[in-house]
N, C-alpha and C. Protein backbone atom coordinates (compact mmCIF):
# COMPACT_ATOMS: atom_id res chain seq x y z
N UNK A 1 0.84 -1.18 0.00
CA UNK A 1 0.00 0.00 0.00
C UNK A 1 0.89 1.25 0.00
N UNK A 2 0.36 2.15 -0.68
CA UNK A 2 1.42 3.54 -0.48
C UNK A 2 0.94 4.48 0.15
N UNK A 3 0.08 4.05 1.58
CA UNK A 3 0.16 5.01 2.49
C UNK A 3 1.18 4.18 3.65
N UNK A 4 1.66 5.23 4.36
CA UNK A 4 2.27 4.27 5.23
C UNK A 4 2.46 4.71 6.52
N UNK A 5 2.01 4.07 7.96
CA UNK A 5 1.26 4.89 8.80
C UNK A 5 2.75 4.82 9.80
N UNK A 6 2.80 6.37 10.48
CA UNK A 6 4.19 6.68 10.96
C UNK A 6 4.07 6.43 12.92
N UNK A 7 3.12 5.88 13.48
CA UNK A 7 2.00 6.05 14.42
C UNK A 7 3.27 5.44 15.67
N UNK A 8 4.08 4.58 15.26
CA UNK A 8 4.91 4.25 15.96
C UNK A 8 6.35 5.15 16.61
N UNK A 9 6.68 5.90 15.23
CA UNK A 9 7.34 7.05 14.99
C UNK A 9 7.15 8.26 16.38
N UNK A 10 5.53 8.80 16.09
CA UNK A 10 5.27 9.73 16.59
C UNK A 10 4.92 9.15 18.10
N UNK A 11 4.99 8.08 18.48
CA UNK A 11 4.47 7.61 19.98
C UNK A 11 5.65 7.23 20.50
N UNK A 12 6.79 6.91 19.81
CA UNK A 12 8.28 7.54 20.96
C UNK A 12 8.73 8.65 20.70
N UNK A 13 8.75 9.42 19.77
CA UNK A 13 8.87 11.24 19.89
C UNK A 13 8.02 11.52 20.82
N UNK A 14 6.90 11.05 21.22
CA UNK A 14 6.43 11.71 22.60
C UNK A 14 6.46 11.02 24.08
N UNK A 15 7.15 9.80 23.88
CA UNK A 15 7.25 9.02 24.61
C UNK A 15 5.99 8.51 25.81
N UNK A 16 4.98 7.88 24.47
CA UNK A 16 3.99 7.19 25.10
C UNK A 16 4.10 5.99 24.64
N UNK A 17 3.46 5.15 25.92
CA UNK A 17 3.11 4.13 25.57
C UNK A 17 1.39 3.62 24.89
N UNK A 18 1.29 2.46 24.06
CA UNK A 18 0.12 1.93 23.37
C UNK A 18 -0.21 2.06 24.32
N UNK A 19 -0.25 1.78 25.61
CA UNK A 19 -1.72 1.09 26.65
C UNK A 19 -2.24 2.87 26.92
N UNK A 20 -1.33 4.02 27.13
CA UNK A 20 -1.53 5.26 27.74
C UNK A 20 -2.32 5.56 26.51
N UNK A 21 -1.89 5.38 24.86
CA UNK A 21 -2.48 6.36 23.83
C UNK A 21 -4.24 5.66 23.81
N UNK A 22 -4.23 3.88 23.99
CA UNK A 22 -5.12 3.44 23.86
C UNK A 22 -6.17 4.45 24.50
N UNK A 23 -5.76 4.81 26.18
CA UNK A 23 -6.61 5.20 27.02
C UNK A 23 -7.07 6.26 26.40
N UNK A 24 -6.07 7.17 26.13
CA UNK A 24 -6.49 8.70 25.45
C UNK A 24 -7.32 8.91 24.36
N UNK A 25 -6.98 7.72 23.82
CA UNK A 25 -7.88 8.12 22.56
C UNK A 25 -9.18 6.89 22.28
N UNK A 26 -9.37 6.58 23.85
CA UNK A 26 -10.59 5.65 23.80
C UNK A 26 -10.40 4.56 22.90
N UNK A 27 -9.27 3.74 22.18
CA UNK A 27 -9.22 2.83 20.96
C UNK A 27 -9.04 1.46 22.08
N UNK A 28 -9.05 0.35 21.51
CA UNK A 28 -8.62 -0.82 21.97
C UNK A 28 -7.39 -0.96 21.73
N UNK A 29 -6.44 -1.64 22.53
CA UNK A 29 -5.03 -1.93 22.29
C UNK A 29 -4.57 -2.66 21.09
N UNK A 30 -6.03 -3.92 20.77
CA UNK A 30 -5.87 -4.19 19.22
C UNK A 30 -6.15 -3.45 17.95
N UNK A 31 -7.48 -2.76 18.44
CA UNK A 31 -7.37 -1.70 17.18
C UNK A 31 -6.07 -0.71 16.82
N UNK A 32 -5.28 -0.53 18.08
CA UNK A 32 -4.57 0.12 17.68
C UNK A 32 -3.11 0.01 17.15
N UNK A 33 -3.03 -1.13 17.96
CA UNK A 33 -1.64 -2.03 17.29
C UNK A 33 -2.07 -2.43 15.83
N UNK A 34 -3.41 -2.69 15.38
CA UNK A 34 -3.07 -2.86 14.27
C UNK A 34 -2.88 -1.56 12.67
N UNK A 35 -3.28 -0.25 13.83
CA UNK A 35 -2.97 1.13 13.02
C UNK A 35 -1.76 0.77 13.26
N UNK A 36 -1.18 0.97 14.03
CA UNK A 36 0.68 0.91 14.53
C UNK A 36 1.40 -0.03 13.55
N UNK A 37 0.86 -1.10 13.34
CA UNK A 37 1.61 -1.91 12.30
C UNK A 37 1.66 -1.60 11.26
N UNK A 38 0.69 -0.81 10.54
CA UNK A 38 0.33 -0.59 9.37
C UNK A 38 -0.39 -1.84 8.47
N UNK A 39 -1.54 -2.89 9.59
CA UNK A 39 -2.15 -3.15 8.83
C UNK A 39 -3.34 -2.79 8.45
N UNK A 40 -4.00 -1.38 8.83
CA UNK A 40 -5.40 -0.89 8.51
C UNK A 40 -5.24 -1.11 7.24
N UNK A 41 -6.99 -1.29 6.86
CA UNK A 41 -6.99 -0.55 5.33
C UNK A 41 -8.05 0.99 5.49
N UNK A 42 -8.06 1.23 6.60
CA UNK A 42 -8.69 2.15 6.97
C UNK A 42 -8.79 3.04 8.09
N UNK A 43 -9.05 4.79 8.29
CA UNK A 43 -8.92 4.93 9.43
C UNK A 43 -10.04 6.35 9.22
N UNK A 44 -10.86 6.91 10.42
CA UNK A 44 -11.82 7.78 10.83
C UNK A 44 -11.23 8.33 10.93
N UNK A 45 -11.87 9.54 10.44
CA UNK A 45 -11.38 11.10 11.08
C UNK A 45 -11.69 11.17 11.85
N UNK A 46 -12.66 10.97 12.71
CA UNK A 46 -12.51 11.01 14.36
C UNK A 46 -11.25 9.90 14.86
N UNK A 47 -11.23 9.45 14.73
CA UNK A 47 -9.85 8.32 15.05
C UNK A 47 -8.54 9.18 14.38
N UNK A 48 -8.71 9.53 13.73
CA UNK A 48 -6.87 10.37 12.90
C UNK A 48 -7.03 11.69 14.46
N UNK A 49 -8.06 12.55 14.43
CA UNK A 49 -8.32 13.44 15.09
C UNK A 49 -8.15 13.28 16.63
N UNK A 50 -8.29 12.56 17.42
CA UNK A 50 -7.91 11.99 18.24
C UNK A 50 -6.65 11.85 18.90
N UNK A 51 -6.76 10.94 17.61
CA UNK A 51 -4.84 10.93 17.63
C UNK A 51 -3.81 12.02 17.33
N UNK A 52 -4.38 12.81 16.89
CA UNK A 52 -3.26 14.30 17.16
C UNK A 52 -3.82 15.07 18.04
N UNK A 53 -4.83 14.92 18.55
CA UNK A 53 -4.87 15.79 19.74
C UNK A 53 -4.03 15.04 20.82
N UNK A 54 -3.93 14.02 20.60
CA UNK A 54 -3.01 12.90 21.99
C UNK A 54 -1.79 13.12 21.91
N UNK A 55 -1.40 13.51 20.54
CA UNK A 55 0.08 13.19 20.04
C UNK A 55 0.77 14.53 19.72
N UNK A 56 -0.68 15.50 19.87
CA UNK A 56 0.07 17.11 19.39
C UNK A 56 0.49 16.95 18.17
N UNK A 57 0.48 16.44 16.81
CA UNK A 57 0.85 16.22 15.69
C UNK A 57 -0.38 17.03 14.52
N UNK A 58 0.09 16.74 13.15
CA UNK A 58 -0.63 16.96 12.44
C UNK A 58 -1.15 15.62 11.47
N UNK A 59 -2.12 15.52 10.84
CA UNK A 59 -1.94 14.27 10.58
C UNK A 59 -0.72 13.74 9.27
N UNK A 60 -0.19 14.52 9.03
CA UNK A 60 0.61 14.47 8.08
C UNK A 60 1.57 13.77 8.94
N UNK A 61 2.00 13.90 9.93
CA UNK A 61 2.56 13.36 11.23
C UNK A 61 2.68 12.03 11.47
N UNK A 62 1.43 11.69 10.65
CA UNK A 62 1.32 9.90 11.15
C UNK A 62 1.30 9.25 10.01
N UNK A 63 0.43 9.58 8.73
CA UNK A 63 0.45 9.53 7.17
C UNK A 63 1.00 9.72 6.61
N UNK A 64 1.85 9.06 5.42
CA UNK A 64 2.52 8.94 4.96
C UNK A 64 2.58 8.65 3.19
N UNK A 65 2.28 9.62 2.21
CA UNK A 65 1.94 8.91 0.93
C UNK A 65 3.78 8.56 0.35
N UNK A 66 4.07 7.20 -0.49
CA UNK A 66 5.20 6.65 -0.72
C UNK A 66 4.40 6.02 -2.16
N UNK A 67 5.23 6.92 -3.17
CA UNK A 67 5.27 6.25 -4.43
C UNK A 67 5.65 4.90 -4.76
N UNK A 68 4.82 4.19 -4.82
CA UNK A 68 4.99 2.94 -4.87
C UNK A 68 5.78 2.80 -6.57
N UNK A 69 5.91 3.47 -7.32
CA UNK A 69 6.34 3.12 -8.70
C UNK A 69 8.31 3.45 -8.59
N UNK A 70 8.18 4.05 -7.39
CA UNK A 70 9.75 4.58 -7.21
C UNK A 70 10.35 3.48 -6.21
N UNK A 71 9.76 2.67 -5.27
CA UNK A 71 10.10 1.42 -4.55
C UNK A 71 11.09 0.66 -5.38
C-alpha cells in the first residue's frame, strides 16, 4: 500500500506508551496495534483526530503517501 502509517514514529517522539495512547484516545489496544503496524486498510477522522490531539501532531505526522512506482 502507499500510504504508510508513521504512528509508531510519533508515539516515541512523545514518549507514550500503546496502553496510555489506547486510554487517550478511547481505541482498543488491538485496534490500535493494528494502526501501529500498518495493517489498517482504513482509518476515521474522528480516530486520525484523536490521535493528534493525543500526540500534538498533524496528521501528516502519522500519514505517509510513498510512491509505490519509485520502490
Amino acid at each position: 500500500m502507499a500510504i504508510i502509517v508513521n504512528l509508531d514514529v510519533m508515539m516515541a517522539r512523545r514518549k507514550i506508551s500503546l496502553n496510555e495512547l489506547s486510554e487517550r484516545v478511547e481505541l482498543t489496544l488491538s485496534n490500535l496495534s493494528i494502526l501501529k503496524t500498518g495493517k489498517a486498510k482504513a482509518i476515521r477522522f474522528s480516530t486520525l483526530d484523536a490521535l493528534c490531539k493525543a500526540l500534538e501532531c498533524q496528521p501528516g505526522d502519522i500519514l505517509e503517501y510513498v510512491n509505490e512506482k519509485n520502490k
